[in-house]
C-alpha atoms as a PDB file:
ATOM      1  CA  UNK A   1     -13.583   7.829  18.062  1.00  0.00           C
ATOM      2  CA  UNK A   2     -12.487   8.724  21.157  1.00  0.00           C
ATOM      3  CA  UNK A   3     -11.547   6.054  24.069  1.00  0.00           C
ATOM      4  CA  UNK A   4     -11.997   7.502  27.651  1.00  0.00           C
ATOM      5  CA  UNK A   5     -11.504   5.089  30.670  1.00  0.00           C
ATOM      6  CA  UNK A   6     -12.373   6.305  34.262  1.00  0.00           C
ATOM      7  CA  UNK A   7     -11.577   5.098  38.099  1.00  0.00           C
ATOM      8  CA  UNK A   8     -11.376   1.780  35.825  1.00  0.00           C
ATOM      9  CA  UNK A   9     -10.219  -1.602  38.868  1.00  0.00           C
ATOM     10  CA  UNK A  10      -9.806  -4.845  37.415  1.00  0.00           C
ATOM     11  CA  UNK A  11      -9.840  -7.964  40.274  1.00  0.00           C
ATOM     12  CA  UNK A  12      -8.114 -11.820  39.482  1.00  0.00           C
ATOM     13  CA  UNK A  13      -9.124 -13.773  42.723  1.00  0.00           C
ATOM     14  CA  UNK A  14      -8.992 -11.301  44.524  1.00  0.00           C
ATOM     15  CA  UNK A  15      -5.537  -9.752  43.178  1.00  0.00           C
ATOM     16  CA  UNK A  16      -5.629  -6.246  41.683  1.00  0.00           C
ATOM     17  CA  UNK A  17      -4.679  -5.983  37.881  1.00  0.00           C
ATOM     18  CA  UNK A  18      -5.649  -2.834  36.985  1.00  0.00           C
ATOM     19  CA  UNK A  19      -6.059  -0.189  40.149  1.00  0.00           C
ATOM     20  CA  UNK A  20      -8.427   3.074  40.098  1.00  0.00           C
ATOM     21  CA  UNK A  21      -6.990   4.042  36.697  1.00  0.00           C
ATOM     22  CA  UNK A  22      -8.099   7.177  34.459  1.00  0.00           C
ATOM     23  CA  UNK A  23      -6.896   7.934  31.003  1.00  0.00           C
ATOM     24  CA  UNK A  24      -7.367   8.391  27.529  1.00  0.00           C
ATOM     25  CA  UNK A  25      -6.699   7.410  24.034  1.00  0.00           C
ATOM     26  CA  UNK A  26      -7.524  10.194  21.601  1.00  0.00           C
ATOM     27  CA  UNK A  27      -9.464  10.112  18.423  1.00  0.00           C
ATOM     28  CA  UNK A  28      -7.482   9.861  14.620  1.00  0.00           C
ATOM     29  CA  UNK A  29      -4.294   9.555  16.943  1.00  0.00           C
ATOM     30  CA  UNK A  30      -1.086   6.585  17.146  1.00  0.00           C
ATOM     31  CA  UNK A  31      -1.418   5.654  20.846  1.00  0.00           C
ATOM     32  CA  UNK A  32       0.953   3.360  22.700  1.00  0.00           C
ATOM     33  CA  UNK A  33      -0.412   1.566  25.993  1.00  0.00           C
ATOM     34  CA  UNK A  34       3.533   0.461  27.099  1.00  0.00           C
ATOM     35  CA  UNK A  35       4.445  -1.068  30.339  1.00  0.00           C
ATOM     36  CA  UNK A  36       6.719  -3.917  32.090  1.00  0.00           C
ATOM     37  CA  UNK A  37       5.010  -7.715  31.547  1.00  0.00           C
ATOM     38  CA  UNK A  38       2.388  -7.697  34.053  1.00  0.00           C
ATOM     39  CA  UNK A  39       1.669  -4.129  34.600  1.00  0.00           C
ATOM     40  CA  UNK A  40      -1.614  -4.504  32.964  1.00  0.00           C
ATOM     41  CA  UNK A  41      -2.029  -3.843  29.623  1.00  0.00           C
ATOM     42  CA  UNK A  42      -3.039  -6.440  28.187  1.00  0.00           C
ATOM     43  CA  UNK A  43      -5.751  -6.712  30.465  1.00  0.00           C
ATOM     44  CA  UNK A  44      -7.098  -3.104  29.703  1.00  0.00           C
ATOM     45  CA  UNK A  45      -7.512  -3.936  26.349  1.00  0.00           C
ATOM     46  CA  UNK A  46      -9.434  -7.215  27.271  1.00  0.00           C
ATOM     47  CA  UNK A  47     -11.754  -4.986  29.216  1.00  0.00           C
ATOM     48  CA  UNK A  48     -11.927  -2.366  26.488  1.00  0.00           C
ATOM     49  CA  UNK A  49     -12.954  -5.243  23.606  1.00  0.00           C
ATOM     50  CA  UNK A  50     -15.144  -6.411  26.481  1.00  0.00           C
ATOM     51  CA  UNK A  51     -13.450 -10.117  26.808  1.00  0.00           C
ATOM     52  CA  UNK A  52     -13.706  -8.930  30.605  1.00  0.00           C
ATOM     53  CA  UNK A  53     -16.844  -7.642  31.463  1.00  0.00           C
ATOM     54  CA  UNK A  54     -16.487  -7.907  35.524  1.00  0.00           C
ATOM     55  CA  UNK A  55     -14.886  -4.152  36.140  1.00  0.00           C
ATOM     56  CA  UNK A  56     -15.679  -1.101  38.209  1.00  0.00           C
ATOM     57  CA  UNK A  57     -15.417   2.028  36.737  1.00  0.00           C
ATOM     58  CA  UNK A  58     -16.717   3.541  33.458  1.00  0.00           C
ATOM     59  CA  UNK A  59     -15.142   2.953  29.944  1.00  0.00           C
ATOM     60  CA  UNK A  60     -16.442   3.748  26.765  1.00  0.00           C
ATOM     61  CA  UNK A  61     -18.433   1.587  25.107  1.00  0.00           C
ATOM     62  CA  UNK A  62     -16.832  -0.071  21.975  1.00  0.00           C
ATOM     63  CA  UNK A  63     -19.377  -1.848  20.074  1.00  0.00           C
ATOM     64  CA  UNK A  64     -18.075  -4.725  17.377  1.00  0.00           C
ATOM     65  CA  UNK A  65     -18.910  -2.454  14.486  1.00  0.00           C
ATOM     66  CA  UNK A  66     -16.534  -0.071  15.837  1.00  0.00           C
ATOM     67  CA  UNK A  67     -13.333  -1.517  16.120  1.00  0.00           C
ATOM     68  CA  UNK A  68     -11.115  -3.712  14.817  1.00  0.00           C
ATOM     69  CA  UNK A  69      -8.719  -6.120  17.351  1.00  0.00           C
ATOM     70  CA  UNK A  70      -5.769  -8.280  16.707  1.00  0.00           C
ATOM     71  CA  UNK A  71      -4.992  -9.781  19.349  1.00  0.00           C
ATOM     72  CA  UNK A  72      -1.404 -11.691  20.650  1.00  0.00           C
ATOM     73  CA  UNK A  73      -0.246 -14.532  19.192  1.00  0.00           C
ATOM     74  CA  UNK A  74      -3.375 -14.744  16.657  1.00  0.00           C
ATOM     75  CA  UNK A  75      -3.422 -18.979  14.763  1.00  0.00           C
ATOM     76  CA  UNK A  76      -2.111 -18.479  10.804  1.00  0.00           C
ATOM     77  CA  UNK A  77      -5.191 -19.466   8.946  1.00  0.00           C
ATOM     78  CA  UNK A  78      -5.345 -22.874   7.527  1.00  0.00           C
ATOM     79  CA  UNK A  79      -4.549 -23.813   3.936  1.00  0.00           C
ATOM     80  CA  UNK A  80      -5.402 -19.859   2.634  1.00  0.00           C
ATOM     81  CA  UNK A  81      -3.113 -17.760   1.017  1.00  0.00           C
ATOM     82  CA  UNK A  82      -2.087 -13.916   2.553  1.00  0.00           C
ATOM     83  CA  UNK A  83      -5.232 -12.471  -0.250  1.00  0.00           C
ATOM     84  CA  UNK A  84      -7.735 -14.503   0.974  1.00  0.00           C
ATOM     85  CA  UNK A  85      -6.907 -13.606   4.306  1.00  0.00           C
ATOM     86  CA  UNK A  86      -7.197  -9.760   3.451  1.00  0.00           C
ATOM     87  CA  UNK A  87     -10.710 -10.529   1.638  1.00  0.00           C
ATOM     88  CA  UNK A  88     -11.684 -11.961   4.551  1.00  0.00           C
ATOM     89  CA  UNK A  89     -11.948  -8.220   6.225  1.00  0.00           C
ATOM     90  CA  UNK A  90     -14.279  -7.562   3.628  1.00  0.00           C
ATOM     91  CA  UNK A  91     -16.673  -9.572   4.854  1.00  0.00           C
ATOM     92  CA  UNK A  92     -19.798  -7.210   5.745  1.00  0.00           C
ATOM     93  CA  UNK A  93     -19.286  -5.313   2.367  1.00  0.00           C
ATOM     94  CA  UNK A  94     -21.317  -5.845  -0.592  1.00  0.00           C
ATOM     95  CA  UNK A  95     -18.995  -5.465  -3.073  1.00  0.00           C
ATOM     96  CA  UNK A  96     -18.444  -7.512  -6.704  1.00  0.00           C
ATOM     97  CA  UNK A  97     -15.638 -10.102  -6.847  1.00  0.00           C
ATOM     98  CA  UNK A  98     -13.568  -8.051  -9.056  1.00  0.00           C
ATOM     99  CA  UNK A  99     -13.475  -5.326  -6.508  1.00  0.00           C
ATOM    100  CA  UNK A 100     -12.485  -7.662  -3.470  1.00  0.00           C
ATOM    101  CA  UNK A 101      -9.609  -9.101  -5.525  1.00  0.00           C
ATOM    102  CA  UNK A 102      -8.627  -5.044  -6.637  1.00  0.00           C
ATOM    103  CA  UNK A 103      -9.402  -3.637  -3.190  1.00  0.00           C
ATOM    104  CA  UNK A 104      -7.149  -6.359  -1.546  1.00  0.00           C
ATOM    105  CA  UNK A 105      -4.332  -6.448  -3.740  1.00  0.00           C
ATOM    106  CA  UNK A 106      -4.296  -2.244  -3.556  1.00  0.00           C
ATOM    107  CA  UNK A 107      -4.134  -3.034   0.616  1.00  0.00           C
ATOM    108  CA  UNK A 108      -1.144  -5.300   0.280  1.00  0.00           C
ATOM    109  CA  UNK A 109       0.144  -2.996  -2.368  1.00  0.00           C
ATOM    110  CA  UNK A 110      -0.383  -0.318   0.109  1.00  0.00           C
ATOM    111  CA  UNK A 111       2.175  -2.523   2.511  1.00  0.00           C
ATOM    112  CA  UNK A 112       4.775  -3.458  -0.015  1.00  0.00           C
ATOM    113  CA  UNK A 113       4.123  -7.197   0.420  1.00  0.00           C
ATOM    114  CA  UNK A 114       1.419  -7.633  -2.959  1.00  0.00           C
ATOM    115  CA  UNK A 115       3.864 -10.053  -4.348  1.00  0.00           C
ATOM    116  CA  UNK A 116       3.291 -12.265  -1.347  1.00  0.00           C
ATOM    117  CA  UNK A 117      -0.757 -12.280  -2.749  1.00  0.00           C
ATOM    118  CA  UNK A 118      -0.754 -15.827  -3.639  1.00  0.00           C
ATOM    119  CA  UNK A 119       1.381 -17.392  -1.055  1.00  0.00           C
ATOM    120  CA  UNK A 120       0.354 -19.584   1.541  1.00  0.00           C
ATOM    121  CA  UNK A 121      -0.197 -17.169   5.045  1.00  0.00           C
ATOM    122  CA  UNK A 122       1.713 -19.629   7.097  1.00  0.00           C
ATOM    123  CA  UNK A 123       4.773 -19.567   4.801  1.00  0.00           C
ATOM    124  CA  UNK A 124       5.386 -15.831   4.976  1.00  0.00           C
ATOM    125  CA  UNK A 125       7.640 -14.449   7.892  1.00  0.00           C
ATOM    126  CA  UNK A 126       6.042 -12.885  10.913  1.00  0.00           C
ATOM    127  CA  UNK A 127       6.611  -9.292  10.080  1.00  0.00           C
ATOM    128  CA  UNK A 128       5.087  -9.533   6.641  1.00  0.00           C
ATOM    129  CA  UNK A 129       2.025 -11.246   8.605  1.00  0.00           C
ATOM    130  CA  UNK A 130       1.705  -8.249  11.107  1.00  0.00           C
ATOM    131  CA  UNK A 131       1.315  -6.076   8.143  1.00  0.00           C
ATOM    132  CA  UNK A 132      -1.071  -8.618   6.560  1.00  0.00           C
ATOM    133  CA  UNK A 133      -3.105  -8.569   9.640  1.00  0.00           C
ATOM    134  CA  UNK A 134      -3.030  -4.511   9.110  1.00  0.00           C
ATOM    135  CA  UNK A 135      -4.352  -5.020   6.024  1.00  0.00           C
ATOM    136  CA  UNK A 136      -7.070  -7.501   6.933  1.00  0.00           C
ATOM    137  CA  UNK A 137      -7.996  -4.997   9.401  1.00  0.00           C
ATOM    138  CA  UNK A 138      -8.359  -1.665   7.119  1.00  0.00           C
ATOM    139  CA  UNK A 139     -10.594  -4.234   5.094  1.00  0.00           C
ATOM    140  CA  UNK A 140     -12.901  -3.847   7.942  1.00  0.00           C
ATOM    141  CA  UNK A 141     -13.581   0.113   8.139  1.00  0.00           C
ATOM    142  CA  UNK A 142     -13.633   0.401  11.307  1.00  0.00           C
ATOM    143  CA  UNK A 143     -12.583   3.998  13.387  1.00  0.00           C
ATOM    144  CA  UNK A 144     -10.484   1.983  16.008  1.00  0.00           C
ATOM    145  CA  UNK A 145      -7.580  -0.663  15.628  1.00  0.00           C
ATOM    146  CA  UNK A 146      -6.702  -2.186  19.006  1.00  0.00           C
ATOM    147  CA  UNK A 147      -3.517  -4.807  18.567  1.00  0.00           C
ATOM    148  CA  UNK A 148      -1.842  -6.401  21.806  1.00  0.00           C
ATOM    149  CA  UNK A 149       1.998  -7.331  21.204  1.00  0.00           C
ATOM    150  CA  UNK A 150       1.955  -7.865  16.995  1.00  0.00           C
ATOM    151  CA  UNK A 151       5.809  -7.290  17.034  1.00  0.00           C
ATOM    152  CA  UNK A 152       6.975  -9.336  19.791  1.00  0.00           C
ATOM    153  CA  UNK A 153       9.119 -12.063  17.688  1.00  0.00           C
ATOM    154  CA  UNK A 154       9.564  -9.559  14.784  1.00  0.00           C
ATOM    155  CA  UNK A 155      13.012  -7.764  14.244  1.00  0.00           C
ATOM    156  CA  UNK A 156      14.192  -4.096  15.159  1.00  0.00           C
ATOM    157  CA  UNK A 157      14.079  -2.831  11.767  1.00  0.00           C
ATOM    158  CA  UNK A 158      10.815  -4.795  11.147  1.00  0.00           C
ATOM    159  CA  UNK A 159       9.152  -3.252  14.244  1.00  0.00           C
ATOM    160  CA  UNK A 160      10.325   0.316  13.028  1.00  0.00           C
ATOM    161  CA  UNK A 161       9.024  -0.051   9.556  1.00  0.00           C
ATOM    162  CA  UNK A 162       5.377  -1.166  11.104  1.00  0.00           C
ATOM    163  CA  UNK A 163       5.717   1.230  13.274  1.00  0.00           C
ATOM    164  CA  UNK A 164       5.898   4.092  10.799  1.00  0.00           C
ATOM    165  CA  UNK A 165       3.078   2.592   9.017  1.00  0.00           C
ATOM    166  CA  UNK A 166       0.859   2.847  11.634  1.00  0.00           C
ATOM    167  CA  UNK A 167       1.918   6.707  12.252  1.00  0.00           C
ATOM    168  CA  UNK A 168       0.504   7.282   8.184  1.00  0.00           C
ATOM    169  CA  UNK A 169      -2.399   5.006   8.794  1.00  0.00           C
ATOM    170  CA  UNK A 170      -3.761   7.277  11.760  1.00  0.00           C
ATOM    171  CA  UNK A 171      -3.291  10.156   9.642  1.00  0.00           C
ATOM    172  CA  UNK A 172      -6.516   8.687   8.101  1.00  0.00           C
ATOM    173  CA  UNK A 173      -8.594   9.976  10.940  1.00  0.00           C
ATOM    174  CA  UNK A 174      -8.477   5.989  12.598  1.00  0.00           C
ATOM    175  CA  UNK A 175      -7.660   5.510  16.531  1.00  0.00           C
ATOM    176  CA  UNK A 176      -4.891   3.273  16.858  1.00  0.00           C
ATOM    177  CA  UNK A 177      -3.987   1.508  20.306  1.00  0.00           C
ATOM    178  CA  UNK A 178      -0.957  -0.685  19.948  1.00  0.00           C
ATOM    179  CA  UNK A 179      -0.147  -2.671  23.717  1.00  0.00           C
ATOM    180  CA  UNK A 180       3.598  -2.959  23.630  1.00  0.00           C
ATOM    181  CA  UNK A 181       6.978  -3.394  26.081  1.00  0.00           C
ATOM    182  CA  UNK A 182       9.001  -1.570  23.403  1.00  0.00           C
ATOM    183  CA  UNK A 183       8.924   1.532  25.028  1.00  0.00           C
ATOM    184  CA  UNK A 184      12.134   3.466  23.218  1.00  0.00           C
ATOM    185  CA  UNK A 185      10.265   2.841  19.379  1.00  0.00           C
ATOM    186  CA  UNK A 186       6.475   3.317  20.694  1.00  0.00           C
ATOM    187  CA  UNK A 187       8.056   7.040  21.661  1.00  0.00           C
ATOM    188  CA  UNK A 188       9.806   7.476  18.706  1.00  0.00           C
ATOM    189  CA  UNK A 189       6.847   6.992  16.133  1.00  0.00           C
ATOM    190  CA  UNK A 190       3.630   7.218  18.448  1.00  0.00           C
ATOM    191  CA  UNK A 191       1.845  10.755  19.490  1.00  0.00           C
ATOM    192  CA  UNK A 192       0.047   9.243  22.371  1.00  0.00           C
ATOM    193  CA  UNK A 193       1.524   7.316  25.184  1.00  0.00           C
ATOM    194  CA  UNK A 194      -0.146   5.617  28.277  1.00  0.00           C
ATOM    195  CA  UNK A 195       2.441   4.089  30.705  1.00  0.00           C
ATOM    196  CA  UNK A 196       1.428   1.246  32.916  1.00  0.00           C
ATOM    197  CA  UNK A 197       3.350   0.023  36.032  1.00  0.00           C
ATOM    198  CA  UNK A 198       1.789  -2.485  38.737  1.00  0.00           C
ATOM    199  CA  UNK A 199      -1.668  -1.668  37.400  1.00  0.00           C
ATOM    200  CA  UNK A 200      -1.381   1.867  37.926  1.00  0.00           C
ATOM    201  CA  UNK A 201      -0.746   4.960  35.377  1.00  0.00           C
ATOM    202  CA  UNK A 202       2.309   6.094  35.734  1.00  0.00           C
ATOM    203  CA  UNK A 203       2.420   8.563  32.434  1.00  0.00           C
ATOM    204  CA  UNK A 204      -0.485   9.425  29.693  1.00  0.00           C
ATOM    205  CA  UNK A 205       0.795  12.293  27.494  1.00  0.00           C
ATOM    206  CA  UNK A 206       2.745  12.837  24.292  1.00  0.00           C
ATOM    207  CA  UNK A 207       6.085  10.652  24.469  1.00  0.00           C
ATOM    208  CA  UNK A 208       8.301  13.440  24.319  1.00  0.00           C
ATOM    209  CA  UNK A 209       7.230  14.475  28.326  1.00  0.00           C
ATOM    210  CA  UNK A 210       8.153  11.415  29.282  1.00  0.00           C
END
């Protein structure tokens, strides 16, 4: 799926946020939305998962069943371990117990953290979380993953290694929109960027013409 925003102006009491902007994040690609703290991005995907509904402009409509979102600074849940949290993506699919414990484990397997199955989700470190999250999110079948800041308290090789998952995981026809500050790894791994600064676009394009 395709995600098209157009003359898009976000207001704060009476202080602009997001200013006449027009881009695009295309379908089955990696997409970074980058940007200084502040410049907006955050607040573009709040409009886009419509947790702000008071906008002008046109965007396109996401409906719940279409998109996945994991969103900054998301609570570990309490007292479950990192495969329950996975089989909680699975929620809408009617599928035997036997197949929720083999479709999660293949996920985690799928992210090189399966031996972590059984272990409390709070006691793992924050990038094996991310990736957990990634999983719990591919659970869902959805076309579009929208995340805002996973990586922010997560190493440099950490970030890279997510990174590069993501790159394979839009490879499976999925739109992917990660909001990020990191601009020098979102242009080495994604194919789409949009650049932010003071609520305006600045850049949209692949990273290599920036």
């Amino acid at each position: 799926m395709k995600i098209d925003i157009s003359n898009l102006s976000v207001l704060f009491d009476d202080q602009i946020i997001l200013d006449d902007i027009s881009c695009h994040f295309p379908e089955g690609k990696f997409s970074c939305l980058v940007g200084e703290n502040g410049s907006g991005k955050s607040t573009l995907l709040r409009t886009l998962t419509k947790d702000i509904d008071k906008f002008q402009g046109s965007i396109t409509d996401l409906k719940s069943s279409d998109y996945s979102y994991i969103p900054q600074n998301i609570d570990d849940p309490e007292f479950l371990s990192v495969q329950e949290v996975v089989k909680l993506g699975f929620y809408q699919s009617k599928i035997s117990d036997q197949d929720l414990n083999l479709q999660s484990h293949q996920l985690l397997k799928r992210f090189d953290i399966e031996h972590l199955e059984s272990r409390r989700f709070s006691e793992i470190s924050m990038g094996q979380k991310q990736r957990a999250w990634l999983a719990f999110a591919l659970a869902q079948d959805k076309k579009v993953i929208l995340m805002d800041e996973p990586l922010a308290a997560v190493d440099l090789q950490s970030r890279k290694n997510f990174y590069s998952i993501l790159n394979t995981v839009s490879k499976e026809n999925r739109t992917l929109v990660l909001v990020t500050h990191d601009l020098e790894i979102a242009m080495e791994f994604c194919e789409h960027m949009v650049h932010l600064h003071q609520g305006a676009i600045s850049f949209e394009g692949p990273p290599k013409n920036f």
